[in-house]
Protein backbone atom coordinates (compact mmCIF):
# COMPACT_ATOMS: atom_id res chain seq x y z
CA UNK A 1 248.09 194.09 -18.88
CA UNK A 2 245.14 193.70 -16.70
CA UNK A 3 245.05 192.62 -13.13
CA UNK A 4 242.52 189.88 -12.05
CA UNK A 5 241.70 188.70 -8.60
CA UNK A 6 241.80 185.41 -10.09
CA UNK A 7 245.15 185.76 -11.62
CA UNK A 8 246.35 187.44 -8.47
CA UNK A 9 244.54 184.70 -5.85
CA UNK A 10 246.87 182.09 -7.99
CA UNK A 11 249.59 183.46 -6.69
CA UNK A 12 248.25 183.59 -3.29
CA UNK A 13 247.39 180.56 -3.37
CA UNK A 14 250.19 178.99 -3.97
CA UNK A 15 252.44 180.99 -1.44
CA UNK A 16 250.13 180.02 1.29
CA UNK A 17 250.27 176.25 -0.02
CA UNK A 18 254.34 176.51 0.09
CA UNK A 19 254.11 178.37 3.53
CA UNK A 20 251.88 175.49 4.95
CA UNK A 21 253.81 172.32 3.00
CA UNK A 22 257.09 173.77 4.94
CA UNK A 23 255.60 173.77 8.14
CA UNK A 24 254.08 170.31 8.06
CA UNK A 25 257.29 169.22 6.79
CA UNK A 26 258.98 170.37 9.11
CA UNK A 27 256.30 169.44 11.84
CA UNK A 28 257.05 165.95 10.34
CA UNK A 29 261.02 166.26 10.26
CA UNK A 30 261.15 165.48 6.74
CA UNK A 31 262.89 168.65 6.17
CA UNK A 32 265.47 170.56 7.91
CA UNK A 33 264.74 173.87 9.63
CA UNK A 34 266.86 175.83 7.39
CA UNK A 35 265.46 174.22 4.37
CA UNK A 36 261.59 175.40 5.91
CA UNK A 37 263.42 178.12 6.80
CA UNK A 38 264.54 179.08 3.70
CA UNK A 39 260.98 178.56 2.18
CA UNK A 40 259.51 180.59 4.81
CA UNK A 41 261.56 183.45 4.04
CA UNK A 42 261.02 183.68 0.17
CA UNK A 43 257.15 182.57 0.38
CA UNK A 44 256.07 185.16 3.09
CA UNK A 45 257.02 188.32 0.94
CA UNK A 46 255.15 186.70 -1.69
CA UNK A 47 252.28 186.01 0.16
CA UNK A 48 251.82 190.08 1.59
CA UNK A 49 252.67 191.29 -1.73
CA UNK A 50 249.76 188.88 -3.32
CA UNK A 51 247.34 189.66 -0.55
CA UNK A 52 247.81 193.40 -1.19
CA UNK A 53 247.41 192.73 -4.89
CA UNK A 54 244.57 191.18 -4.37
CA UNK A 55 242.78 192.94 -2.01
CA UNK A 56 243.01 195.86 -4.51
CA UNK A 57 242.33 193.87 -7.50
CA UNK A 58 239.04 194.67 -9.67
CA UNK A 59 236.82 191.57 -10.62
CA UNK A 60 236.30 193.38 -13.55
CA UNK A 61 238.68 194.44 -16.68
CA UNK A 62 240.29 197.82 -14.73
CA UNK A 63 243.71 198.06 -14.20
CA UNK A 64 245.18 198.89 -10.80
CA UNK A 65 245.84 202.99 -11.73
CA UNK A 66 249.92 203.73 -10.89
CA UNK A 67 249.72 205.96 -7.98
CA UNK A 68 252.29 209.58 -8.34
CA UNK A 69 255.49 209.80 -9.90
């Protein structure tokens, strides 16, 4: 399995979308804070762990290499 910055900025993408729907929800009170909340706190862990993905992703073919044992 190969990983793509564009397979990788998908993910991004889409955490920082749910990240920025919750907060304008909730900026609207259309949802209740524990319901952004809630969002917040699964969609942020997402979004570092995509960012480092992609920040280390090839645009090419390469595979990240596994790092020690």
């Amino acid at each position: 399995m190969t990983m793509k910055r564009k397979t990788v900025t998908y993910g991004l993408a889409a955490s920082a979308i749910a990240i920025a729907a919750a907060w304008a929800a909730l900026a609207a009170a259309l949802i209740p804070p524990w319901a952004a909340a809630t969002v917040l706190v699964v969609a942020f862990p997402v979004l570092v762990l995509f960012l480092g993905l992609w920040w280390r992703a090839p645009g090419g073919e390469e595979d990240i290499p596994f790092i020690g044992y």
